[in-house]
Protein backbone atom coordinates (compact mmCIF):
# COMPACT_ATOMS: atom_id res chain seq x y z
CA UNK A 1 79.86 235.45 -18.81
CA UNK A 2 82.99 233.86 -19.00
CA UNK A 3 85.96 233.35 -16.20
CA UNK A 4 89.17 231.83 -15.04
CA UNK A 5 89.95 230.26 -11.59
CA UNK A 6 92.79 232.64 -11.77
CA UNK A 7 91.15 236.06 -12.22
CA UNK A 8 88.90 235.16 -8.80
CA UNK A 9 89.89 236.25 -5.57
CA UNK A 10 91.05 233.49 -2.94
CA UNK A 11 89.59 234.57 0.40
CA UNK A 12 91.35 233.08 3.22
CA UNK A 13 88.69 231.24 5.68
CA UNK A 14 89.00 231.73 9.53
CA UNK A 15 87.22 231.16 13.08
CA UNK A 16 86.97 227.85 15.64
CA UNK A 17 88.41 224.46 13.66
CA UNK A 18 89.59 226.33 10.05
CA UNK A 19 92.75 225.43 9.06
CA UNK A 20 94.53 226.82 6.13
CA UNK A 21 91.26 226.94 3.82
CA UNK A 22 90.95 229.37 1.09
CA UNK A 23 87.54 230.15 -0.80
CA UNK A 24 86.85 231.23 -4.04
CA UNK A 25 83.17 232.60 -5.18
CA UNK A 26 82.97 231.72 -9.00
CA UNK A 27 79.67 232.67 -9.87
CA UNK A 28 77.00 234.11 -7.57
CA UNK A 29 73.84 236.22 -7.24
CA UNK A 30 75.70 239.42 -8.71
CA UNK A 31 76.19 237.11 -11.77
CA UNK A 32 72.71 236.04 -12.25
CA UNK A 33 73.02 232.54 -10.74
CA UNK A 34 70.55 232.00 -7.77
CA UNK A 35 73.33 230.40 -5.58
CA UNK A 36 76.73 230.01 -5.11
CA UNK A 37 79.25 227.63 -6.81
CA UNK A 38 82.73 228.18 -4.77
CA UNK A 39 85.73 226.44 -5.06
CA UNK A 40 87.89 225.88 -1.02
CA UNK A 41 91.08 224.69 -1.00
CA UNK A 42 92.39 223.39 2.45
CA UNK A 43 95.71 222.81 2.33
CA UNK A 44 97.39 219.55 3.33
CA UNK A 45 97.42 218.89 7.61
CA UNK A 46 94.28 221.67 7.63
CA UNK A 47 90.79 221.25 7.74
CA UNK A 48 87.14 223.31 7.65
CA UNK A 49 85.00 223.54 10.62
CA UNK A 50 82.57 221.28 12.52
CA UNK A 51 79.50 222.70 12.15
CA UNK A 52 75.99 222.76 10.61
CA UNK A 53 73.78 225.30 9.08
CA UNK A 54 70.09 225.30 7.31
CA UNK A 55 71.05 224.87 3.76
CA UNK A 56 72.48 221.75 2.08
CA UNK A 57 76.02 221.79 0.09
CA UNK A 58 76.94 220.10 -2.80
CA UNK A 59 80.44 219.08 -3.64
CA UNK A 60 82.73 218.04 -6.61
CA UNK A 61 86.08 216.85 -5.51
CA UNK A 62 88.68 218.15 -7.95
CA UNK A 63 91.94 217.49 -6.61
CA UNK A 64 93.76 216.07 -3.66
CA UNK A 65 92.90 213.43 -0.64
CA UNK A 66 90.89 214.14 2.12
CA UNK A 67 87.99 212.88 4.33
CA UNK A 68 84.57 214.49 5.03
CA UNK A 69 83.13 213.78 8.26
CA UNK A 70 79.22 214.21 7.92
CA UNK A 71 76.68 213.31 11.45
CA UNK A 72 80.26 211.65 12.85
CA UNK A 73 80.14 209.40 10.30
CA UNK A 74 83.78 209.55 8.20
CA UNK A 75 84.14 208.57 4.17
CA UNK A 76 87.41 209.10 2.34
CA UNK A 77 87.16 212.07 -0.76
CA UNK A 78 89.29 212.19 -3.74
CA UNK A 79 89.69 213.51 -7.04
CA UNK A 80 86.04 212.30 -8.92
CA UNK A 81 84.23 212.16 -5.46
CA UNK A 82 80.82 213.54 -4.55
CA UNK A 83 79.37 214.54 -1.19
CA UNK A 84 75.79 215.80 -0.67
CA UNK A 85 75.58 217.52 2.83
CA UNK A 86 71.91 217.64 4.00
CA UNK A 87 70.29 220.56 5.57
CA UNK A 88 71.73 220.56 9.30
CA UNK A 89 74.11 217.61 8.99
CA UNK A 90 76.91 218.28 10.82
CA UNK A 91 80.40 218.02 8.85
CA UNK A 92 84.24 218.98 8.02
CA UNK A 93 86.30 218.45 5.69
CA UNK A 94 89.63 217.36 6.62
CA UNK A 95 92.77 216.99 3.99
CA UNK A 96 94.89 213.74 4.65
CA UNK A 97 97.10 213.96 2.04
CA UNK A 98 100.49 215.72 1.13
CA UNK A 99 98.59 218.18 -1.42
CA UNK A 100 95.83 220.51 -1.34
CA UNK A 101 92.28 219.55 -1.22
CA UNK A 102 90.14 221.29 -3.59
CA UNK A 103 86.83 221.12 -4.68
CA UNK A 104 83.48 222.73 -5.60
CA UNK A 105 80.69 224.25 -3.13
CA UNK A 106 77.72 224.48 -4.60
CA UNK A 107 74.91 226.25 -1.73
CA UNK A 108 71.52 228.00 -2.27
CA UNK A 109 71.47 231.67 -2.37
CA UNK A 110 71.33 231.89 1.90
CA UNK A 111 74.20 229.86 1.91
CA UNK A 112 76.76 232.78 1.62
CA UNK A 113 77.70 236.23 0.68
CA UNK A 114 79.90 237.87 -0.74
C-alpha cells in the first residue's frame, strides 16, 4: 500500500484546550499496521490539549516551531525534533511560531480510532 498526505482526510480536532489542530490517520489497523501513525497540524497561536491517557505517543517533528509541555516540564520542538510521551504523562503541544506545526503521532492500536 502506497499513499499521499494529500489523498488523506484532515479531521479537524475539538473539545477543552484544542486550538486549530487538524489530524490526519495515515496508516492504521484497517491497513494492517497494529497502531496508528497520524500526522496533526496545529496552526500557529493554537495548541492540543492538556491531558493524559494510558498509552505512550511518539513524535517526529516535520515542520514549524512549537513547544511540548510534558509533566509541566516545557522543551522547545522544531523541524528534526523528537518527543517520546510516556504512558500517563501529562502534555500539549503548543505552536509558537508564525507557521503551522506539524508532525507525526505514532500510538498503539488503543490509542485511537478511526
Amino acid at each position: 500500500m502506497v499513499r499521499h498526505e494529500d489523498d488523506v482526510p484532515s479531521v479537524k480536532m475539538a473539545g477543552d484546550g484544542v486550538v486549530g489542530v487538524t489530524k490526519k490517520i495515515m496508516i492504521g489497523p484497517r491497513d494492517g499496521y497494529d497502531g496508528y501513525l497520524r500526522v496533526f497540524t496545529v496552526q500557529p497561536g493554537g495548541s492540543s490539549p492538556y491531558h493524559t491517557h494510558p498509552w505512550f505517543h511518539a513524535n517526529y517533528i516535520l515542520e514549524g516551531q512549537g513547544k511540548v509541555i510534558i509533566d509541566g516540564k516545557e522543551e522547545p520542538v522544531g523541524a528534526g525534533s523528537v518527543a517520546y510521551i510516556p504512558v500517563g504523562a501529562k502534555h500539549h503541544f503548543v505552536n509558537t511560531g508564525s507557521a503551522p506545526l506539524k508532525f507525526i503521532c505514532l500510538v498503539p492500536p488503543e490509542g485511537d480510532a478511526y
